[in-house]
C-alpha atoms as a PDB file:
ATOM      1  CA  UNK A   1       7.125 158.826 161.157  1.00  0.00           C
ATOM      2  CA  UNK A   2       9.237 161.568 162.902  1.00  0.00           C
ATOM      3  CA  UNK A   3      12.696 160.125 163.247  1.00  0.00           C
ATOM      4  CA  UNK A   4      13.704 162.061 166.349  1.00  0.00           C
ATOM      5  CA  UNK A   5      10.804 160.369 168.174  1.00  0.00           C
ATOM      6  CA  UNK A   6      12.380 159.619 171.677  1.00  0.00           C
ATOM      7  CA  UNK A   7      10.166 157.104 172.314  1.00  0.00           C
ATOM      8  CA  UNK A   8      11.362 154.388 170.231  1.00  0.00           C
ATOM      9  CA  UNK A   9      14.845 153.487 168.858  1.00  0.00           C
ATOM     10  CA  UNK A  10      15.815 153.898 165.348  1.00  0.00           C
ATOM     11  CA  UNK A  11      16.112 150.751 163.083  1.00  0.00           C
ATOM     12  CA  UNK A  12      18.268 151.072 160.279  1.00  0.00           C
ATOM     13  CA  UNK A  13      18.519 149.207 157.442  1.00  0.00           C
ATOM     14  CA  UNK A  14      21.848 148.265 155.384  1.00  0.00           C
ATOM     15  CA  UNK A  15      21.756 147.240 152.227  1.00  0.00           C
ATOM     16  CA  UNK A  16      24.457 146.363 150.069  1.00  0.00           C
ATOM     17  CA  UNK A  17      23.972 146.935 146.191  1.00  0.00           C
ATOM     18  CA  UNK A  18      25.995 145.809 143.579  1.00  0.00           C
ATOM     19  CA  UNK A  19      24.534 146.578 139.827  1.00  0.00           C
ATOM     20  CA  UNK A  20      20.805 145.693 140.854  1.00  0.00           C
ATOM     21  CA  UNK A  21      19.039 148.810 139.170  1.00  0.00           C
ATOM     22  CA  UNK A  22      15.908 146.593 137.646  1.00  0.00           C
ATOM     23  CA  UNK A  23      14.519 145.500 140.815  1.00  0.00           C
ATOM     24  CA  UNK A  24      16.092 147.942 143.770  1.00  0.00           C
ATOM     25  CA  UNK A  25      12.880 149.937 143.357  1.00  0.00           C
ATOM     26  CA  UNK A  26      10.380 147.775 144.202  1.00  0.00           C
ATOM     27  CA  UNK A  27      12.449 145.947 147.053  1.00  0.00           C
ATOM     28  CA  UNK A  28      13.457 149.211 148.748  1.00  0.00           C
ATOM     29  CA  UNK A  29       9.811 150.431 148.990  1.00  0.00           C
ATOM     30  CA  UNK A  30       8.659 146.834 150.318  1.00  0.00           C
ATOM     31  CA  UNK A  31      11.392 147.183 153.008  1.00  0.00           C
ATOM     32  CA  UNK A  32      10.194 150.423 153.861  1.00  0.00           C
ATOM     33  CA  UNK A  33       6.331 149.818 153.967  1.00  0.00           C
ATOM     34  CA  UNK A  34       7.900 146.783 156.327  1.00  0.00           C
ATOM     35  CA  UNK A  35      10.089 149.315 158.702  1.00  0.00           C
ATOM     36  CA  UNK A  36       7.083 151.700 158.744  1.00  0.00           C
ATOM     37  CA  UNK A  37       4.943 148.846 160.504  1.00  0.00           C
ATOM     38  CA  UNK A  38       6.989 148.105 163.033  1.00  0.00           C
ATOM     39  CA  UNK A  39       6.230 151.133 165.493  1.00  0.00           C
ATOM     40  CA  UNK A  40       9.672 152.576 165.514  1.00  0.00           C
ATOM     41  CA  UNK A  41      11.847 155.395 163.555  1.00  0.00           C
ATOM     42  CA  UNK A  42      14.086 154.030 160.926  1.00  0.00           C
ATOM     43  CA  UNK A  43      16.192 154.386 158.068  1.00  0.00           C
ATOM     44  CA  UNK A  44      17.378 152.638 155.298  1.00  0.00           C
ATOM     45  CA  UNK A  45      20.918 153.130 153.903  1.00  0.00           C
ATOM     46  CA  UNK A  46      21.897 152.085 150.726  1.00  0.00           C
ATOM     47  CA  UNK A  47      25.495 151.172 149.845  1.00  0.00           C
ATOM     48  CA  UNK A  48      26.368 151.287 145.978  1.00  0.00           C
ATOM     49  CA  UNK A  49      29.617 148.796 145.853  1.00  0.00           C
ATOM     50  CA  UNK A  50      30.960 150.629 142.339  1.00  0.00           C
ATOM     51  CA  UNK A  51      27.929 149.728 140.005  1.00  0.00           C
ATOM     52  CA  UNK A  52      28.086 150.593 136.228  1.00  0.00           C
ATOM     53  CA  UNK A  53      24.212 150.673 135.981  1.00  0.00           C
ATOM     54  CA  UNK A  54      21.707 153.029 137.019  1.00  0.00           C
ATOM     55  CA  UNK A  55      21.906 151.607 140.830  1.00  0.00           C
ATOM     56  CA  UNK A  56      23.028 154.626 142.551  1.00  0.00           C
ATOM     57  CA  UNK A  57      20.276 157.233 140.158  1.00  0.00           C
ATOM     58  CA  UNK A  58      17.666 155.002 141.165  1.00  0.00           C
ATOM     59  CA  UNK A  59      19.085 155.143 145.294  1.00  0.00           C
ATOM     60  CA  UNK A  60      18.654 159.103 144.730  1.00  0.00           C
ATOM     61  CA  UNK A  61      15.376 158.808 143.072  1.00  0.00           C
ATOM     62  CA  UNK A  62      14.478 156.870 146.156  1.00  0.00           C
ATOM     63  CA  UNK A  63      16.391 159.101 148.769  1.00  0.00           C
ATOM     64  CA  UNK A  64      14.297 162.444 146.820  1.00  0.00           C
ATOM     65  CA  UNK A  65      11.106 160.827 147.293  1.00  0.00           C
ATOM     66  CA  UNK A  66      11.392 159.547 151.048  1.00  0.00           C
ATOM     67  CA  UNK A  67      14.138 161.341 152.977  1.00  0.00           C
ATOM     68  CA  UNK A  68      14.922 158.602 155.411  1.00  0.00           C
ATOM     69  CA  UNK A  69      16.399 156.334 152.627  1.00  0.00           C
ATOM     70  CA  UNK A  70      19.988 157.507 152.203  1.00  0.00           C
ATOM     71  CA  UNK A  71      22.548 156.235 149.720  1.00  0.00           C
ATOM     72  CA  UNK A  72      26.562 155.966 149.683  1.00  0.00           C
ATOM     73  CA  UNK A  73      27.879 155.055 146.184  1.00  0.00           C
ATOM     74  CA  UNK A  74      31.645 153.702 146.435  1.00  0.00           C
ATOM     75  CA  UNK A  75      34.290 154.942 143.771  1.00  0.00           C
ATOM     76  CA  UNK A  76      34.510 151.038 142.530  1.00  0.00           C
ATOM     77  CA  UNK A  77      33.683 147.750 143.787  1.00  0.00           C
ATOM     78  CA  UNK A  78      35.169 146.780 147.035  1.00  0.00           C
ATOM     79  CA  UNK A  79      33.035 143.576 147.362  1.00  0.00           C
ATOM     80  CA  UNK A  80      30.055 143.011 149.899  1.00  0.00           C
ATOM     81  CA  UNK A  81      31.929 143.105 153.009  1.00  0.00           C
ATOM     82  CA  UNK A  82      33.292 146.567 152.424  1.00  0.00           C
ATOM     83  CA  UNK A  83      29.914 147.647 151.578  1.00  0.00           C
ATOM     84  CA  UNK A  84      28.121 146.139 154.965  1.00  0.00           C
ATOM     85  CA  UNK A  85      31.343 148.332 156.839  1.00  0.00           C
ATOM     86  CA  UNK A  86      30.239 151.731 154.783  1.00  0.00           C
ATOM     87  CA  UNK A  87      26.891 150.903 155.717  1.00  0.00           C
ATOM     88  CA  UNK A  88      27.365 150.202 159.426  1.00  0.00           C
ATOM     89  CA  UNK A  89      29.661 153.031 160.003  1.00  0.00           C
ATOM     90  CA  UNK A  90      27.089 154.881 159.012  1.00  0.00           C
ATOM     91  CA  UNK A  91      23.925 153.173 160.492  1.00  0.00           C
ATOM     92  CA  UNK A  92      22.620 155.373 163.291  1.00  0.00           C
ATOM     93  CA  UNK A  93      20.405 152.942 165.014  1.00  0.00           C
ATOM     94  CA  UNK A  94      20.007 151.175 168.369  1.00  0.00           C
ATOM     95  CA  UNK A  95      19.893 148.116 166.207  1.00  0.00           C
ATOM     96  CA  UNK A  96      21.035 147.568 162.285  1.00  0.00           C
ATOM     97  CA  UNK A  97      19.255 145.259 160.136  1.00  0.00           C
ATOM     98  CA  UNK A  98      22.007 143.993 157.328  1.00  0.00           C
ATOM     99  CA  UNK A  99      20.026 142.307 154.356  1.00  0.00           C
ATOM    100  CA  UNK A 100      20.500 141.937 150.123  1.00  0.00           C
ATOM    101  CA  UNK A 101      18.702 144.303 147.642  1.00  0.00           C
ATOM    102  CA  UNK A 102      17.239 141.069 145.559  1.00  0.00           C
ATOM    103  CA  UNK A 103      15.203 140.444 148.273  1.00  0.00           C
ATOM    104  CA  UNK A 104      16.463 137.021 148.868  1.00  0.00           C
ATOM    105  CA  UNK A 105      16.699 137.895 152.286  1.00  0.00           C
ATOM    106  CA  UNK A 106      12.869 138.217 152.932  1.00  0.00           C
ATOM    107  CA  UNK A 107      12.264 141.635 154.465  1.00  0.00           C
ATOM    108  CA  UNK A 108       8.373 139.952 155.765  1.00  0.00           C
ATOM    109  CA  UNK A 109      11.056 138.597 159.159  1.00  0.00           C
ATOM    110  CA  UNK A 110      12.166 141.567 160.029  1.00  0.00           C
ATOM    111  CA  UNK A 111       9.624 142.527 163.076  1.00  0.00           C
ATOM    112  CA  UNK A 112      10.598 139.031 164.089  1.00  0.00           C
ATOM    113  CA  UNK A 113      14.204 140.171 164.425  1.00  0.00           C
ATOM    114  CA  UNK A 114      13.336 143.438 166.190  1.00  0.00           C
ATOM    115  CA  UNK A 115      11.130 141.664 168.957  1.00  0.00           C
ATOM    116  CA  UNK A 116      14.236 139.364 169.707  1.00  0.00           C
ATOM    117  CA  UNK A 117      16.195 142.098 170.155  1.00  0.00           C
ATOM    118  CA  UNK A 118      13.847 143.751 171.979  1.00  0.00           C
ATOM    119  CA  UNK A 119      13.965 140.872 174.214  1.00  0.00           C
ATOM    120  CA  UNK A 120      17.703 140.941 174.900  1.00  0.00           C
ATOM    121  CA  UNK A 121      19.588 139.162 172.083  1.00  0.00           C
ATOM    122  CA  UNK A 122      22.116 141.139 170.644  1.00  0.00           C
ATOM    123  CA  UNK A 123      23.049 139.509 167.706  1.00  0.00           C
ATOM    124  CA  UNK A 124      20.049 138.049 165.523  1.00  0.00           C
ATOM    125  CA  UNK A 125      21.169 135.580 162.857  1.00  0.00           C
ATOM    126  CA  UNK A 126      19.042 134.213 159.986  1.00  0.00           C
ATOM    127  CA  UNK A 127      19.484 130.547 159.408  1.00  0.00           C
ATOM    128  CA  UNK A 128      19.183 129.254 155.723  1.00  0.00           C
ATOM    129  CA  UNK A 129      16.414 126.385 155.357  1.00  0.00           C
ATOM    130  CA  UNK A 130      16.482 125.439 151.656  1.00  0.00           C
ATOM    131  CA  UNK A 131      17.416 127.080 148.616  1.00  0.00           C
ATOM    132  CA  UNK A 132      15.621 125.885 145.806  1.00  0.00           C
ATOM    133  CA  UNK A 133      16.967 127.999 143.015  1.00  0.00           C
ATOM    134  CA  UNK A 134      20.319 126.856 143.480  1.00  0.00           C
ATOM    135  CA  UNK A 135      21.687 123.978 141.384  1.00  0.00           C
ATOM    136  CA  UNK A 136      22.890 120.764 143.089  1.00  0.00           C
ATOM    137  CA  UNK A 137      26.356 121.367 142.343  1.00  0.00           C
ATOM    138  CA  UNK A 138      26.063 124.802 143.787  1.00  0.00           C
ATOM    139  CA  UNK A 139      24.494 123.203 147.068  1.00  0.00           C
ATOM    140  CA  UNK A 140      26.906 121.308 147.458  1.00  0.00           C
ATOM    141  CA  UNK A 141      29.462 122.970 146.907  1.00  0.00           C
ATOM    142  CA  UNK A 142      28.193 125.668 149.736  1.00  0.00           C
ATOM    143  CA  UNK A 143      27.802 122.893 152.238  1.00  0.00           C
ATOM    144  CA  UNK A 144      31.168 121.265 151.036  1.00  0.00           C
ATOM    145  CA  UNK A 145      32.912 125.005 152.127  1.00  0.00           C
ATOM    146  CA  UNK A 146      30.500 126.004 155.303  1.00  0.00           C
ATOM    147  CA  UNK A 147      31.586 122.103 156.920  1.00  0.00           C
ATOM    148  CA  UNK A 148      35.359 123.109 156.524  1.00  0.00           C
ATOM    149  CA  UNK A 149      34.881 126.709 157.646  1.00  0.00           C
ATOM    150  CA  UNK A 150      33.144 125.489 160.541  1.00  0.00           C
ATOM    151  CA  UNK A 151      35.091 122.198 161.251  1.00  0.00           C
ATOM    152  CA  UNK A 152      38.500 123.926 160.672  1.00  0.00           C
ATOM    153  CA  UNK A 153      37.409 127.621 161.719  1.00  0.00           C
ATOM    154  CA  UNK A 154      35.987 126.760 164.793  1.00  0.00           C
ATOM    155  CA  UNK A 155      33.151 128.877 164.171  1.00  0.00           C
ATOM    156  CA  UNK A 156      29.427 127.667 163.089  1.00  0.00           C
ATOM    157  CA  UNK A 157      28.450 129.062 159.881  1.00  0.00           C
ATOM    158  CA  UNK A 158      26.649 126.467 158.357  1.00  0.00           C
ATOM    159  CA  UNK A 159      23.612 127.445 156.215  1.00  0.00           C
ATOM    160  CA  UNK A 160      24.445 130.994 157.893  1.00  0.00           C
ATOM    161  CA  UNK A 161      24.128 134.257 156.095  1.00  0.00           C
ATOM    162  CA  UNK A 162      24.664 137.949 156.081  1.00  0.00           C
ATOM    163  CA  UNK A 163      20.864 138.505 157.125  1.00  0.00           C
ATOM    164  CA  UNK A 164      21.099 139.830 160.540  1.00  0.00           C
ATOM    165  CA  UNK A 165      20.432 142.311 163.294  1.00  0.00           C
ATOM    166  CA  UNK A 166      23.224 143.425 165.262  1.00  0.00           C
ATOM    167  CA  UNK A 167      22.792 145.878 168.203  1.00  0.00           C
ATOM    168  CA  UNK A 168      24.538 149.255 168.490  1.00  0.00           C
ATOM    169  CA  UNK A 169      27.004 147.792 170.731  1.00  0.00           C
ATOM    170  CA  UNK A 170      27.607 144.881 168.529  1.00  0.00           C
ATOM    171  CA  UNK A 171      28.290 147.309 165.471  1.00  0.00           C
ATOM    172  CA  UNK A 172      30.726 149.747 167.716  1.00  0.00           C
ATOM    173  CA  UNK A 173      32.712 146.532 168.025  1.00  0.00           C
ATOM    174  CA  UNK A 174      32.805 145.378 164.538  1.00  0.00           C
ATOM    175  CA  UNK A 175      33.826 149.159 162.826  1.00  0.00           C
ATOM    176  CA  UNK A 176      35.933 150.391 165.463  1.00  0.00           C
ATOM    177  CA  UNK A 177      38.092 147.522 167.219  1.00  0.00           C
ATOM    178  CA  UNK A 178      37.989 145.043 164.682  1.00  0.00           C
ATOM    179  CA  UNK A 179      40.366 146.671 162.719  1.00  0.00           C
ATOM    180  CA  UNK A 180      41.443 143.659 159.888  1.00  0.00           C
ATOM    181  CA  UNK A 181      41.341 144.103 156.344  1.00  0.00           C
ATOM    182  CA  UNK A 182      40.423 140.687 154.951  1.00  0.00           C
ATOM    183  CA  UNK A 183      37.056 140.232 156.478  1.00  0.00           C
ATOM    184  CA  UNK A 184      34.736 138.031 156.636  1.00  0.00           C
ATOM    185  CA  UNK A 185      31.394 139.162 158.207  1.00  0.00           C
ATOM    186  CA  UNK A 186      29.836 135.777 159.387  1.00  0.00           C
ATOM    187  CA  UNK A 187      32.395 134.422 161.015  1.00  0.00           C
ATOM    188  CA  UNK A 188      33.021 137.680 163.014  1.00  0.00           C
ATOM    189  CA  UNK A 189      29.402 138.088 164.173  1.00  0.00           C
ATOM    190  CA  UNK A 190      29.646 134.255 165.160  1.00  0.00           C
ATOM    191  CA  UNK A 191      33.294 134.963 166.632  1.00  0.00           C
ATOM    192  CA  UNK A 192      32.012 138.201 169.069  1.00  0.00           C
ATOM    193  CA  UNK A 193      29.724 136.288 171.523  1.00  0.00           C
ATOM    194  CA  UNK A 194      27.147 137.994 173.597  1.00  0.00           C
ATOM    195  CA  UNK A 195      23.879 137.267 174.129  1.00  0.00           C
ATOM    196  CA  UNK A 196      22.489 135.488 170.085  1.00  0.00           C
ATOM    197  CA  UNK A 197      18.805 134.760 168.956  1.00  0.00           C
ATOM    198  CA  UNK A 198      18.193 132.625 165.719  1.00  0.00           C
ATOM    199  CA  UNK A 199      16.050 132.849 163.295  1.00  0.00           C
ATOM    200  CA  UNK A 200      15.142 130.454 159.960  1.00  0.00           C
ATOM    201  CA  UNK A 201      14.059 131.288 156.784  1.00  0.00           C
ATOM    202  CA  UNK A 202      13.693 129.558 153.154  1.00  0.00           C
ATOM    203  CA  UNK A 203      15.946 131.494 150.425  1.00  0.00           C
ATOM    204  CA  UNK A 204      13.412 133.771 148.578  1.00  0.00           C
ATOM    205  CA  UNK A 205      13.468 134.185 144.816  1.00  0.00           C
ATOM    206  CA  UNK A 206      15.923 136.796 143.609  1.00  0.00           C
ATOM    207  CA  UNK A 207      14.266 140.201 142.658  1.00  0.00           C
ATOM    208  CA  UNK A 208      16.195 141.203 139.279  1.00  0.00           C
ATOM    209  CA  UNK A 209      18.769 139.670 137.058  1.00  0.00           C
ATOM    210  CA  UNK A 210      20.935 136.589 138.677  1.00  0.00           C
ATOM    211  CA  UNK A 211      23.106 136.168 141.235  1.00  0.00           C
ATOM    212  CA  UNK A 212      26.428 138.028 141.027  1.00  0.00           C
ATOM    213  CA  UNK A 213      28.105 135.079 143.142  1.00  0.00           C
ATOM    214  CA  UNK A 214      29.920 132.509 141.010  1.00  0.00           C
ATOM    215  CA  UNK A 215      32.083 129.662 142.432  1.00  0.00           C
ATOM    216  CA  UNK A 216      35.178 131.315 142.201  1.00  0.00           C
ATOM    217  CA  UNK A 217      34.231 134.222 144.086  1.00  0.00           C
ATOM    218  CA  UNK A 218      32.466 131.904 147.120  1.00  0.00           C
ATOM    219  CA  UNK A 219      35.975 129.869 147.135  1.00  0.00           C
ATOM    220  CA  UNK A 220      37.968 133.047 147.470  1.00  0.00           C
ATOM    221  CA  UNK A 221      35.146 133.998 150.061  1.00  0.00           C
ATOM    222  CA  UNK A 222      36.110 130.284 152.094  1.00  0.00           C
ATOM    223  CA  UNK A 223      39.737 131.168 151.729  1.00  0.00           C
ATOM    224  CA  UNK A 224      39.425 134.212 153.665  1.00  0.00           C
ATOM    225  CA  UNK A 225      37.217 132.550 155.928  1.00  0.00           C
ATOM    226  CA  UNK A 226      39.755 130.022 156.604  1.00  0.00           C
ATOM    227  CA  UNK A 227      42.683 132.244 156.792  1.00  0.00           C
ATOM    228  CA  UNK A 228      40.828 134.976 159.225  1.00  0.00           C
ATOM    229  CA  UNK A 229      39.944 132.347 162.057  1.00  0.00           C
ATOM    230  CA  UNK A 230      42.447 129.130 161.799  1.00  0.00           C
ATOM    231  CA  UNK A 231      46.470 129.112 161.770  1.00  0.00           C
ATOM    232  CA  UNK A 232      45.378 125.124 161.198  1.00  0.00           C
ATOM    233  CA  UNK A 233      45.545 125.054 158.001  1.00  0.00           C
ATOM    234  CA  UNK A 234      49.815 126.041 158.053  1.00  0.00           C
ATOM    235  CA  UNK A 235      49.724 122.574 160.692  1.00  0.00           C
ATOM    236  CA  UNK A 236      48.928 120.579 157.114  1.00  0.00           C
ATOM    237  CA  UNK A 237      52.728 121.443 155.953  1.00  0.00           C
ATOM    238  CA  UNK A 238      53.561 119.542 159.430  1.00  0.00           C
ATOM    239  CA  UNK A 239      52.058 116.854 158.948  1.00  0.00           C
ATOM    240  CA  UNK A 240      52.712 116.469 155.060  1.00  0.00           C
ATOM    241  CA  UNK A 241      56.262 116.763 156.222  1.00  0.00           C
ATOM    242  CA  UNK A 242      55.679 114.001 158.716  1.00  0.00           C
ATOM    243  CA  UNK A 243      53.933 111.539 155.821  1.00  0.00           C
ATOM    244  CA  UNK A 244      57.270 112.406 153.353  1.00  0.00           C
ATOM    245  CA  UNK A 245      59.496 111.425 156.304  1.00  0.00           C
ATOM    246  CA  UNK A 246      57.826 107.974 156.663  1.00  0.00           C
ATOM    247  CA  UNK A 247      57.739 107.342 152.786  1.00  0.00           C
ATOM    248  CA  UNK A 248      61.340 108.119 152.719  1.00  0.00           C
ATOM    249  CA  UNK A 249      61.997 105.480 155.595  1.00  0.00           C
ATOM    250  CA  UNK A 250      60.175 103.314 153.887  1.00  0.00           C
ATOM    251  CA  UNK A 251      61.456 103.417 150.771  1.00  0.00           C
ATOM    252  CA  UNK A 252      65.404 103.533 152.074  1.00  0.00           C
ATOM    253  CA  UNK A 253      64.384 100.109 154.533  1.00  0.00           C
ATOM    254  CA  UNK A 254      63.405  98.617 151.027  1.00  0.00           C
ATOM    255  CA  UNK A 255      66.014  99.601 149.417  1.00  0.00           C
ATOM    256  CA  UNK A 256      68.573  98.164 152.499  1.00  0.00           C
ATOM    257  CA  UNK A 257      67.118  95.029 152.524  1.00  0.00           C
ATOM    258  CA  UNK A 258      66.750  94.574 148.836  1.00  0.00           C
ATOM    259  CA  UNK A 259      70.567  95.045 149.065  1.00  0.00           C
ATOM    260  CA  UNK A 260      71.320  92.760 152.255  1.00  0.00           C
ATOM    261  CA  UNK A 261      70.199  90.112 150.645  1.00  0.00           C
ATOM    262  CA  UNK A 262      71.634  90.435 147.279  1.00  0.00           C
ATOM    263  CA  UNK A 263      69.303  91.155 145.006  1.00  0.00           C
ATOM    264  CA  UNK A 264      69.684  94.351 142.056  1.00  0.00           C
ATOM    265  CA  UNK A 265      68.120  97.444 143.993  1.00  0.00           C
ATOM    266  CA  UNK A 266      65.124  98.402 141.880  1.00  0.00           C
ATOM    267  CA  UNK A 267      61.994 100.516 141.804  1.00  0.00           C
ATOM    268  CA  UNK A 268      62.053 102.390 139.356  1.00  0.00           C
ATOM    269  CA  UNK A 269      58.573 103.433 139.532  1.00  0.00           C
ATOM    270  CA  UNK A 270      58.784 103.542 143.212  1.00  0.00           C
ATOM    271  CA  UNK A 271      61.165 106.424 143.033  1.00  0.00           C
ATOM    272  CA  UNK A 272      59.077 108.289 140.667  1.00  0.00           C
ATOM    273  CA  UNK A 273      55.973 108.039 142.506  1.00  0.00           C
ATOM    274  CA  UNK A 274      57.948 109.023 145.758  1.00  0.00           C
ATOM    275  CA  UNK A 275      58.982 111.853 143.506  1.00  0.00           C
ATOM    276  CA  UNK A 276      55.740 113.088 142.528  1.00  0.00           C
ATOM    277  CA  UNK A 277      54.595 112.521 146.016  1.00  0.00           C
ATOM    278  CA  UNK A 278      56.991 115.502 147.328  1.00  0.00           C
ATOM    279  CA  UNK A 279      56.725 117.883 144.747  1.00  0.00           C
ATOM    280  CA  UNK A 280      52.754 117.428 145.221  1.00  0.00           C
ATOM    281  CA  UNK A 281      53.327 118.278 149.107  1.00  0.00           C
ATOM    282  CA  UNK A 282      55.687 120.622 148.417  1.00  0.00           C
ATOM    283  CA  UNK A 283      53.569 122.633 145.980  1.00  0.00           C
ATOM    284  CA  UNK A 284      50.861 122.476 148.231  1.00  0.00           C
ATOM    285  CA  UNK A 285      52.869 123.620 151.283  1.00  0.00           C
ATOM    286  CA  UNK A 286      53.799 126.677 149.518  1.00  0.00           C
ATOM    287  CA  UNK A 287      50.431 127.631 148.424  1.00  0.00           C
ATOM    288  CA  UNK A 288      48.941 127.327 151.485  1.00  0.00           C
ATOM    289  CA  UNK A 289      51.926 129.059 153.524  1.00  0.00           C
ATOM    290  CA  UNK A 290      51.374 131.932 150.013  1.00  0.00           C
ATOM    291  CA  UNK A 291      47.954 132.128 151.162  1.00  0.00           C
ATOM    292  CA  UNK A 292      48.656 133.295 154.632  1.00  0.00           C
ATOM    293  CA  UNK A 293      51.576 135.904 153.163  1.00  0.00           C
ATOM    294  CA  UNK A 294      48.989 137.304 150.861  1.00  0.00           C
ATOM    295  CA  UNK A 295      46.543 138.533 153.646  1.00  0.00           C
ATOM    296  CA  UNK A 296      49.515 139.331 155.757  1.00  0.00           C
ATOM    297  CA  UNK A 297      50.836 142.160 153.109  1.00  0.00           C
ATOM    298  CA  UNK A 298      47.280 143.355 152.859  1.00  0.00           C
ATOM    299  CA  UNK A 299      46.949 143.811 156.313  1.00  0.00           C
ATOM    300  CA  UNK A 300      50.428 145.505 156.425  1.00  0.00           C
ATOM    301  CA  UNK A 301      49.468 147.882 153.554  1.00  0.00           C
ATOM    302  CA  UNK A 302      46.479 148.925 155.513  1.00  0.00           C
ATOM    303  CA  UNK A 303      44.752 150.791 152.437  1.00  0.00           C
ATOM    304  CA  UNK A 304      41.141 151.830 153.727  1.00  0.00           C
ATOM    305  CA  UNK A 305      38.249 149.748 153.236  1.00  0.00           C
ATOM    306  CA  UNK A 306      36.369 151.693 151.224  1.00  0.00           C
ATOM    307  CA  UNK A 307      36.303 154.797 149.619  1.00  0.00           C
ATOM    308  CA  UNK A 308      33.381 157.091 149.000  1.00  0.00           C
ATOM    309  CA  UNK A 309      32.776 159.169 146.091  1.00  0.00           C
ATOM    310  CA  UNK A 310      28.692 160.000 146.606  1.00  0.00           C
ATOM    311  CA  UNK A 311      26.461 160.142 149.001  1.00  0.00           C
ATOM    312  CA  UNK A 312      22.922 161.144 149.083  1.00  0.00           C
ATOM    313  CA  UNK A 313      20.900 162.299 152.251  1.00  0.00           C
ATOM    314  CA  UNK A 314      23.947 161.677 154.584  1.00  0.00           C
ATOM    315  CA  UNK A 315      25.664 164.892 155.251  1.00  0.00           C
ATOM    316  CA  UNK A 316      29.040 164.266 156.958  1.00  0.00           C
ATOM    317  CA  UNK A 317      31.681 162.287 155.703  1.00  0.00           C
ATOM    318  CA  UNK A 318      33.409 159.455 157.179  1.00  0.00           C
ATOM    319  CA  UNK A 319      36.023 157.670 155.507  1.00  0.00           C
ATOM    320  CA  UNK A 320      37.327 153.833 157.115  1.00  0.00           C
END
């Protein structure tokens, strides 16, 4: 396929990689054999987030045999979003495809995705149906954290995921005026607007070893979901404020008319409780107020992204 073929746009594929040498391989030609059916130019770029196996040897094995597959290896790992930014900055096509290397994201919708977009939508999201792999503490512990993103956030990301197509106008926006530092990609493709087309897909099985994604790192993932869309979260010192203010009413009216009518003022245990109950509110005020300070100084440090210390089959540099 000549890639300066004017006829058709170029697709490009980003794909994030973190430490998935043992089955990159296989999924990258399957994407490709995909890309090469759908009647347009493409290319595939593959973004190394800091691996310490053989990722990034196998991306230039790849890159050697089939120029059109191109490969950025970061100097460490910046996490996923930072690697879907490398990749987009430097994603070439009218439309960019963002999927995972373990194949998880089944490449088999892709010419699904490109024939919505073809037909006007400019954002294409993938909708989870099912996940069968996943534990039932792990489900719900997703759907737990998607209903308060989307409750609190005001943005719908349930069952959501970073499998999408985003047109060439939709990616300008993202790498050039969205300019924060804590990001967190679904929320901002939800967030943009324009014209959307959906489609749904069952969670393949993962290609490789498993899942790099523990608990931890989807809570700190929810956190910066939370603190990139809502301010409503700092309302919750409010209004444990408000609840301390009654309970200290409360317990001074019981204590007045314990007194008016001469009986020993007591409550012991009331005023520990009442105790605990503040320093509980208090504590929690501060974290979550701590939370907000936290992505404040990284915003105000404004250290890039990402930073590049490879690349394969991509000639100039860019640096975000």
């Amino acid at each position: 396929m000549n890639l300066t073929t004017q006829e058709s746009p170029i697709i490009s594929a980003v794909i994030p990689a973190h430490n998935e040498s043992q089955g990159i391989t296989e999924a990258i030609k399957k994407i490709a054999g995909i890309l090469s059916a759908c009647e347009s130019a493409w290319e595939i770029i593959i973004v190394d987030d800091g691996s310490n196996d053989q990722t990034y040897q196998k991306i230039c094995q790849l890159s050697e045999a089939e120029p059109r597959i191109k490969g950025i290896a970061l100097s460490r790992n910046f996490g996923k979003e930072a690697a879907m930014l490398a990749g987009l900055e430097y994603a070439k096509g009218e439309a960019v495809i963002i999927l995972d290397a373990d194949l998880q994201h089944p490449p088999g919708f892709i010419p699904e995705m490109i024939d919505k977009w073809r037909s006007g939508a400019q954002i294409v999201h993938a909708v989870k149906l099912s996940r069968q792999e996943d534990s039932l503490v792990k489900k719900a512990s997703a759907y737990c954290i998607n209903q308060l993103i989307s409750s609190l956030g005001g943005i719908n990301v349930n069952n959501s995921s970073d499998f999408k197509l985003l047109d060439k106008e939709i990616v300008e926006i993202i790498v050039h005026r969205l300019p924060e530092r804590e990001r967190f990609f679904r929320g901002l493709t939800s967030w943009l607007g324009f014209s959307e087309a959906y489609i749904y897909f069952d969670v393949a099985s993962r290609q490789g070893d498993e899942s790099k994604w523990s608990f931890w790192s989807l809570l700190e993932l929810s956190i910066t979901a939370l603190t990139s869309f809502t301010s409503l979260p700092l309302r919750i010192v409010t209004f444990l404020g408000f609840v301390t203010l009654i309970l200290g009413f409360f317990v001074a009216g019981d204590t007045i008319m314990s007194s008016m009518k001469g009986q020993a003022v007591s409550g012991f245990a009331t005023i520990i409780i009442c105790l605990l109950l503040i320093g509980s509110f208090i504590m929690i005020s501060l974290g979550i107020i701590g939370e907000y300070i936290a992505k404040i100084y990284e915003e105000v440090k404004a250290r890039p992204h990402y930073l590049i210390k490879a690349r394969v089959g991509i000639a100039d540099r860019k640096l975000l």
